[in-house]
C-alpha atoms as a PDB file:
ATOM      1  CA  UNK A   1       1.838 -14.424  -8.073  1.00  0.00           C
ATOM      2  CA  UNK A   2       0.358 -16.053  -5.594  1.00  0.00           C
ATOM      3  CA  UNK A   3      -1.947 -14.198  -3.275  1.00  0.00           C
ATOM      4  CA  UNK A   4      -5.347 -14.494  -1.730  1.00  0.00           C
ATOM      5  CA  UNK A   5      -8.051 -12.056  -2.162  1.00  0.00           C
ATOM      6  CA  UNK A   6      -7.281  -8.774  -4.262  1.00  0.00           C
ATOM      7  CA  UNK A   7      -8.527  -5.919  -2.003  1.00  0.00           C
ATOM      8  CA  UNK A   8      -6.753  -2.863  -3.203  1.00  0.00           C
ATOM      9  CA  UNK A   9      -5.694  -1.780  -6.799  1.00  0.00           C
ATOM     10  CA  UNK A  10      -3.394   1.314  -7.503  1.00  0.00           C
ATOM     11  CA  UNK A  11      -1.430   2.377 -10.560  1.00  0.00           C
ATOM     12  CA  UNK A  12       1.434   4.533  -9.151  1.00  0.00           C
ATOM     13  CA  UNK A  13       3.097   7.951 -11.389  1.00  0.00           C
ATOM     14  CA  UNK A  14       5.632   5.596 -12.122  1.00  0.00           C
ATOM     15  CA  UNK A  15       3.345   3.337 -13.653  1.00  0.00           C
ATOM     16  CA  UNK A  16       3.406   0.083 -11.193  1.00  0.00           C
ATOM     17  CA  UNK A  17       0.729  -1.995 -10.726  1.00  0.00           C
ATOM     18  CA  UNK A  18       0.346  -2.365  -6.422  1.00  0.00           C
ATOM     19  CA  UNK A  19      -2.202  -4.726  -5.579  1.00  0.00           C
ATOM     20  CA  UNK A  20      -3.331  -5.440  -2.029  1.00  0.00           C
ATOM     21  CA  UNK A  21      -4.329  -8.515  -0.787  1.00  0.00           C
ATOM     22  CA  UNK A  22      -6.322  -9.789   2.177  1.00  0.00           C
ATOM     23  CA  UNK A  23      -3.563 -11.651   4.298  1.00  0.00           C
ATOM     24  CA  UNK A  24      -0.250 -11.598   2.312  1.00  0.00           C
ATOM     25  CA  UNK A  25       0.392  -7.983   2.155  1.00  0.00           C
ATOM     26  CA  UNK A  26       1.033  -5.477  -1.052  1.00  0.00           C
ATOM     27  CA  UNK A  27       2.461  -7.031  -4.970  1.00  0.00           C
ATOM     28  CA  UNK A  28       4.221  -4.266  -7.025  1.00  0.00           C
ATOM     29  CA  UNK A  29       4.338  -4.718 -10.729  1.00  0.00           C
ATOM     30  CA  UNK A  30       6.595  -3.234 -12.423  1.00  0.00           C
ATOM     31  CA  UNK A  31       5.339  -0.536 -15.791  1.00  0.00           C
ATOM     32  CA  UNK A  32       6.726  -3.138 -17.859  1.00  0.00           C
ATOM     33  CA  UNK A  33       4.494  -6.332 -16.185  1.00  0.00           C
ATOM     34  CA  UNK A  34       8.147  -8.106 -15.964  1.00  0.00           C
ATOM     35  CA  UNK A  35       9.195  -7.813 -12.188  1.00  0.00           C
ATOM     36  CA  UNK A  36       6.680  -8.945  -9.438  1.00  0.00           C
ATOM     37  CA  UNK A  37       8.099  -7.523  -5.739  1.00  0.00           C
ATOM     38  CA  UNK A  38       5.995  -9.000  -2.577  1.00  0.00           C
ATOM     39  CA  UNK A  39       6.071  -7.109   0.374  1.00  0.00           C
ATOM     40  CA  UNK A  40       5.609  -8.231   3.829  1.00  0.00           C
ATOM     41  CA  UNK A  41       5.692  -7.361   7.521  1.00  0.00           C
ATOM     42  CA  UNK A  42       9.759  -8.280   7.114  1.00  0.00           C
ATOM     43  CA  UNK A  43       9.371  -5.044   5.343  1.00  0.00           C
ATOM     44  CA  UNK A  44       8.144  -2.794   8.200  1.00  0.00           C
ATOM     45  CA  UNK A  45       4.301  -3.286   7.750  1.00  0.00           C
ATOM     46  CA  UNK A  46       2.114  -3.548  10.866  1.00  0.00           C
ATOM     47  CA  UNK A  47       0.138  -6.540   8.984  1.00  0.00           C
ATOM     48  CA  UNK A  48      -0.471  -8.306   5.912  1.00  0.00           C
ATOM     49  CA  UNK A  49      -4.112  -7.768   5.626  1.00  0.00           C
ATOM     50  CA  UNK A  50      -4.317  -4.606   3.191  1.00  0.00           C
ATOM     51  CA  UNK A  51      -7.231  -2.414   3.304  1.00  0.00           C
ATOM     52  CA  UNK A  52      -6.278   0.408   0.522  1.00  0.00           C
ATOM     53  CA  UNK A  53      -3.467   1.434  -1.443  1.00  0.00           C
ATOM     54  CA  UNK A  54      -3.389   5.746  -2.268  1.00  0.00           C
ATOM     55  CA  UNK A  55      -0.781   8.223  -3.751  1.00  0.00           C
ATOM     56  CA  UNK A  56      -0.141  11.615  -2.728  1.00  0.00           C
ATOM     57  CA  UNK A  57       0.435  14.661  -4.785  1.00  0.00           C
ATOM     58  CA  UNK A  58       4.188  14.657  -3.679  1.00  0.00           C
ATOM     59  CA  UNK A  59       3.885  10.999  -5.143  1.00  0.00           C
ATOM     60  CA  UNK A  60       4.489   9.049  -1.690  1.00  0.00           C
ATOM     61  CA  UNK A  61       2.761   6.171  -1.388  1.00  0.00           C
ATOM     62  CA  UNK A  62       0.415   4.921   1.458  1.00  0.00           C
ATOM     63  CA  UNK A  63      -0.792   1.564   2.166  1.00  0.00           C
ATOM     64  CA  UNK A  64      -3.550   0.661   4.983  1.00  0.00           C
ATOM     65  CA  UNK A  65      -3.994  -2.019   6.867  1.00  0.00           C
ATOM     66  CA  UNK A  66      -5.755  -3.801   9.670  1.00  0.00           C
ATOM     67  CA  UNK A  67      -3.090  -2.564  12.131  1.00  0.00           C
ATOM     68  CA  UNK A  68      -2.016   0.942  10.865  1.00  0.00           C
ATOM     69  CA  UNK A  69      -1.315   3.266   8.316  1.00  0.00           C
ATOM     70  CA  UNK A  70       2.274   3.128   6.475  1.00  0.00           C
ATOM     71  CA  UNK A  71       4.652   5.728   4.489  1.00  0.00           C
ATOM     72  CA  UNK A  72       6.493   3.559   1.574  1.00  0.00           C
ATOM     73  CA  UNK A  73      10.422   5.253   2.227  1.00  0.00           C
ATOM     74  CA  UNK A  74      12.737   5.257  -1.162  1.00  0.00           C
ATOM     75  CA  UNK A  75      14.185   2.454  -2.785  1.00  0.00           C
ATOM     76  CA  UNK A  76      14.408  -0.196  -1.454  1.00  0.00           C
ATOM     77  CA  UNK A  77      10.925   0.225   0.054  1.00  0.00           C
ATOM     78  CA  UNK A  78      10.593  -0.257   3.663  1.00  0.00           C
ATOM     79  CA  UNK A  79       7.468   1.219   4.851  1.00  0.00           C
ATOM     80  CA  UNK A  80       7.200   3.537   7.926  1.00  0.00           C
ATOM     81  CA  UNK A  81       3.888   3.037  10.476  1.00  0.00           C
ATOM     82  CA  UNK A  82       2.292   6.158  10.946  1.00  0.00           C
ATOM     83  CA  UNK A  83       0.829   4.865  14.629  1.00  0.00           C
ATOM     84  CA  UNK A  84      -2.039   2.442  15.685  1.00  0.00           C
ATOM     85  CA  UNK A  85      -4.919   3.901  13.342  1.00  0.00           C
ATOM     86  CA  UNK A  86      -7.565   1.454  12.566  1.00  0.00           C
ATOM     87  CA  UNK A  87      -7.783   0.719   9.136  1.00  0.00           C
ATOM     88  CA  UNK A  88     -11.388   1.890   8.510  1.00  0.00           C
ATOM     89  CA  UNK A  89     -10.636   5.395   9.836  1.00  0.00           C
ATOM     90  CA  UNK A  90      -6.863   5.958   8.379  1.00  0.00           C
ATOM     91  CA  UNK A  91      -7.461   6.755   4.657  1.00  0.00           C
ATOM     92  CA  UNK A  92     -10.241   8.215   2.376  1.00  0.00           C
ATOM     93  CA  UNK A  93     -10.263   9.988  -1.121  1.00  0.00           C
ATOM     94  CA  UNK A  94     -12.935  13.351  -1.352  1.00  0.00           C
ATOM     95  CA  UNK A  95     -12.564  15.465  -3.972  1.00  0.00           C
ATOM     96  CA  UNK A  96      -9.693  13.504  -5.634  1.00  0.00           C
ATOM     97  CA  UNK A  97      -7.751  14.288  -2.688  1.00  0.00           C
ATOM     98  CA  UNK A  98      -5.625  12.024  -0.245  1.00  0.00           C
ATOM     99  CA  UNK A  99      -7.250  12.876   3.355  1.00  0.00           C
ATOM    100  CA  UNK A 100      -6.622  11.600   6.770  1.00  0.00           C
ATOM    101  CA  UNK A 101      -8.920  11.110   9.583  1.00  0.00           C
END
């Protein structure tokens, strides 16, 4: 792999490994550490600069960044931008529970 600054870590309930990083957008590592899947804005994201990485409890995965907040769709991910939310205010965790401002 070859990316910057790790800013975000999340194991997903399919055990992959996402890691965020400062300015070349999301890794996935597959459960078995084999397959390593870069995503970048070719696949829908606002930006490469990750700010956090969070799961759901219907499992759907969201990834902020500097531009916006994003929906990972099915297989093969694309990821959906929820509008033009700064990334400070678009995700926090209280309680153990996903929130948005």
């Amino acid at each position: 792999m070859d990316f910057d600054v790790p800013i975000a870590l999340h194991e997903d309930s399919q055990g992959n490994l996402w890691i965020g990083s400062q300015e070349r957008g999301p890794y996935r590592i597959d459960r078995t550490g084999v397959t390593v899947t870069h995503y970048t804005t070719r696949y829908g994201l606002p930006s490469n600069s990750i700010m956090g990485i969070l799961e759901d409890a219907a499992g759907n995965l969201w990834i902020s960044t500097q531009r916006g907040l994003c929906l990972a769709e099915e297989e093969p991910i694309y990821f959906q931008l929820l509008g033009d939310l700064p990334f400070q205010d678009a995700i926090y965790v209280e309680e153990g529970e996903f929130c948005l401002k």
